[in-house]
Structure formats: C-alpha cells, structure tokens
Protein backbone atom coordinates (compact mmCIF):
# COMPACT_ATOMS: atom_id res chain seq x y z
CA UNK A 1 -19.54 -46.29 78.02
CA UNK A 2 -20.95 -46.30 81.01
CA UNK A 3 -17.51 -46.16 83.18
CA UNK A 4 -17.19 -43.11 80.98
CA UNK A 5 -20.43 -41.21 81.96
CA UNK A 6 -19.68 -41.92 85.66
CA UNK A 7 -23.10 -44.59 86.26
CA UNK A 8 -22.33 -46.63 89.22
CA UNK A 9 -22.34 -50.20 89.45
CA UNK A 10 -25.72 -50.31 91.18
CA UNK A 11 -27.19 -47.80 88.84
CA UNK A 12 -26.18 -49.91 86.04
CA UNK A 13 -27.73 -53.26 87.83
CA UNK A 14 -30.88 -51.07 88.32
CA UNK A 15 -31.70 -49.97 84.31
CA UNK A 16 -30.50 -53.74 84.03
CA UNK A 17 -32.78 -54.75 85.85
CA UNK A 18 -35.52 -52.95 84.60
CA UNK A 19 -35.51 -53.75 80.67
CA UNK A 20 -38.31 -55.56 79.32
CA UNK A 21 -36.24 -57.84 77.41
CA UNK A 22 -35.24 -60.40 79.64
CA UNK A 23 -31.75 -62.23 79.38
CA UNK A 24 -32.89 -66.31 78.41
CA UNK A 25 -36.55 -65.43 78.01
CA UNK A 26 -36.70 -65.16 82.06
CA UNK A 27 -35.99 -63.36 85.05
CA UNK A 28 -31.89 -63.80 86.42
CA UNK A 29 -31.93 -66.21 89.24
CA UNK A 30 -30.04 -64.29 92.35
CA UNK A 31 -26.85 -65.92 91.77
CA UNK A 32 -27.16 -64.69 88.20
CA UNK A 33 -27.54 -61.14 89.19
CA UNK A 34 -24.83 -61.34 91.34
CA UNK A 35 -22.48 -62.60 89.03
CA UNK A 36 -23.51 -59.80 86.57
CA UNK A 37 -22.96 -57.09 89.31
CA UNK A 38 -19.29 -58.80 90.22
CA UNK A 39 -18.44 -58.97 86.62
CA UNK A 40 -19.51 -55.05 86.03
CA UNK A 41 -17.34 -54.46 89.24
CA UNK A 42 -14.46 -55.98 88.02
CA UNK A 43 -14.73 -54.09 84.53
CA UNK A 44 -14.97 -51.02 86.71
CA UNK A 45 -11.85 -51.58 88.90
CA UNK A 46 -9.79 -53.20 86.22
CA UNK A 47 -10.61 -49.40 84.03
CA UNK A 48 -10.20 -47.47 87.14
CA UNK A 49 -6.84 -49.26 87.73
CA UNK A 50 -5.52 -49.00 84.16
CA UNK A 51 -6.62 -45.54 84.69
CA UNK A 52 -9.14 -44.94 81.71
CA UNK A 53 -10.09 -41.44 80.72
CA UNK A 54 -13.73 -40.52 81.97
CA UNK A 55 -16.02 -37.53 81.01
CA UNK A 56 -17.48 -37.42 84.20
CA UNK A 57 -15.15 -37.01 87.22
CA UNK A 58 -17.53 -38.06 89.68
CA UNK A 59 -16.80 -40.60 92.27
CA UNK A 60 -17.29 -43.84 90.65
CA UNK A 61 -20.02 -46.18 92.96
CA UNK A 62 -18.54 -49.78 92.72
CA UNK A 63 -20.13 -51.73 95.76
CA UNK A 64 -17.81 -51.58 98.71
CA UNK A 65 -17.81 -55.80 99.39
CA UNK A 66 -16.96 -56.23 96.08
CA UNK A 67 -14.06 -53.73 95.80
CA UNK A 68 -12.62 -55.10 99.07
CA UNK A 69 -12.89 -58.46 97.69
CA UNK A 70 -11.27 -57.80 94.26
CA UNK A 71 -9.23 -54.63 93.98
CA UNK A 72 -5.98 -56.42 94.78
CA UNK A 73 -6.66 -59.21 92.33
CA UNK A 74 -7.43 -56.60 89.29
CA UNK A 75 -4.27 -54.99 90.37
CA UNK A 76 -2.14 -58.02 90.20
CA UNK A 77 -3.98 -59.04 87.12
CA UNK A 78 -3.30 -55.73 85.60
CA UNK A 79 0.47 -55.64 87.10
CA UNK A 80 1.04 -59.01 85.21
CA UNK A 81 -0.38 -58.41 81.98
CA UNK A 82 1.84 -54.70 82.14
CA UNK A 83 4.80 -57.56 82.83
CA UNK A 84 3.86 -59.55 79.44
CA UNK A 85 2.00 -62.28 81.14
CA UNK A 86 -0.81 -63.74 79.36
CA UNK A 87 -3.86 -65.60 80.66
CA UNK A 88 -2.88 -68.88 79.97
CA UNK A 89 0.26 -68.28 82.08
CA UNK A 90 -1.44 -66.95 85.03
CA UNK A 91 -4.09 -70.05 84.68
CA UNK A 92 -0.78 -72.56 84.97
CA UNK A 93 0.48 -70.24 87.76
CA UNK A 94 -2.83 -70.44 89.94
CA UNK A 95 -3.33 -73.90 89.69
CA UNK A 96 0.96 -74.72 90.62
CA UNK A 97 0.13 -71.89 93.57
CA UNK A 98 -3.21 -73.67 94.52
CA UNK A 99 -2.27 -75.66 97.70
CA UNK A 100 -4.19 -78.95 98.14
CA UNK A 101 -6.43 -78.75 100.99
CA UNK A 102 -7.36 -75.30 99.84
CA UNK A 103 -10.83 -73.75 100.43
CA UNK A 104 -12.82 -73.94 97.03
CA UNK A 105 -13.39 -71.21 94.97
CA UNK A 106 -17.45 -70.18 94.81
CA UNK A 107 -18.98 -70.27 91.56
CA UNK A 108 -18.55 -66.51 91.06
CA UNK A 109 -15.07 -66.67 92.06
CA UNK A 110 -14.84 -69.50 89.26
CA UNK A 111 -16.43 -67.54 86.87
C-alpha cells in the first residue's frame, strides 16, 4: 500500500489528482477533495497508531492541520476498539455525550 511505501498524504492527493479517469465522470468539487485528503489522513494515523509494519522508514507526510485535528480521535478510536468496543457502541456513546447546544459537526467531520 501506499502507507507501506512511505507516499505522503499530499503525494497521494497529487497522482489522485492527476488520473485521467475522473471520479463521477467530473472533476471533485473542493469540499470533495478535501474530504478525500481527511479520509487518507485518517487511514494514515489510524495505521501509524496501530503501528503497521512499513518498508519504507521514512517520515510519513500527513498534513499537519489535519493530524492536529484528528490524532487524538484515531487514538481513542483505536484505544476503544483494543477495549472491545464496536462502532455501534461508540455511535450511542457520542450522541448520550453530545450536549445540546453543541457546535455542529461540519460535513467532513460528519462524514
């Protein structure tokens, strides 16, 4: 995989972005990109926390927003899962934690 070979994030968006054939017959709309680079991120972090054997030791490139913004949920994520928890579970949890009145999720934290 790519994790594997030690491509970054951005170099992976780049080649992405580059391929003739184009996802739906046309070009991603920004917010599409975005949630394409996020999701790529969080397969990164989530194999980087679980810590999955790579060929290439190089410094994996995950953008630095995005690793701020969701190491410590991969982690938890992770941390619960190693605990037995399943999805479903930690979709009942999130929505008895959500407190009403509470800032709404974006559409790429949705997704």
């Amino acid at each position: 995989s790519a994790y594997e070979e030690g491509y970054s994030v951005p170099s992976m968006s780049l080649e992405l972005s580059s391929c003739p054939q184009q996802t739906l017959g046309r070009p991603l709309q920004a917010d599409e990109v975005e949630l394409r680079q996020v999701w790529m991120s969080l397969v990164y972090l989530t194999l980087q926390t679980v810590a999955h054997p790579r060929v290439k030791k190089d410094a994996l490139s995950i953008p630095t927003p995005l690793e701020d913004r969701f190491l410590g949920f991969v982690r938890n994520i992770v941390q619960a899962h190693a605990m037995g928890s399943t999805l479903q579970r930690l979709k009942l949890e999130e929505m008895m934690n959500r407190e009403e009145g509470s800032a709404e999720r974006s559409p790429v934290e949705t997704a």
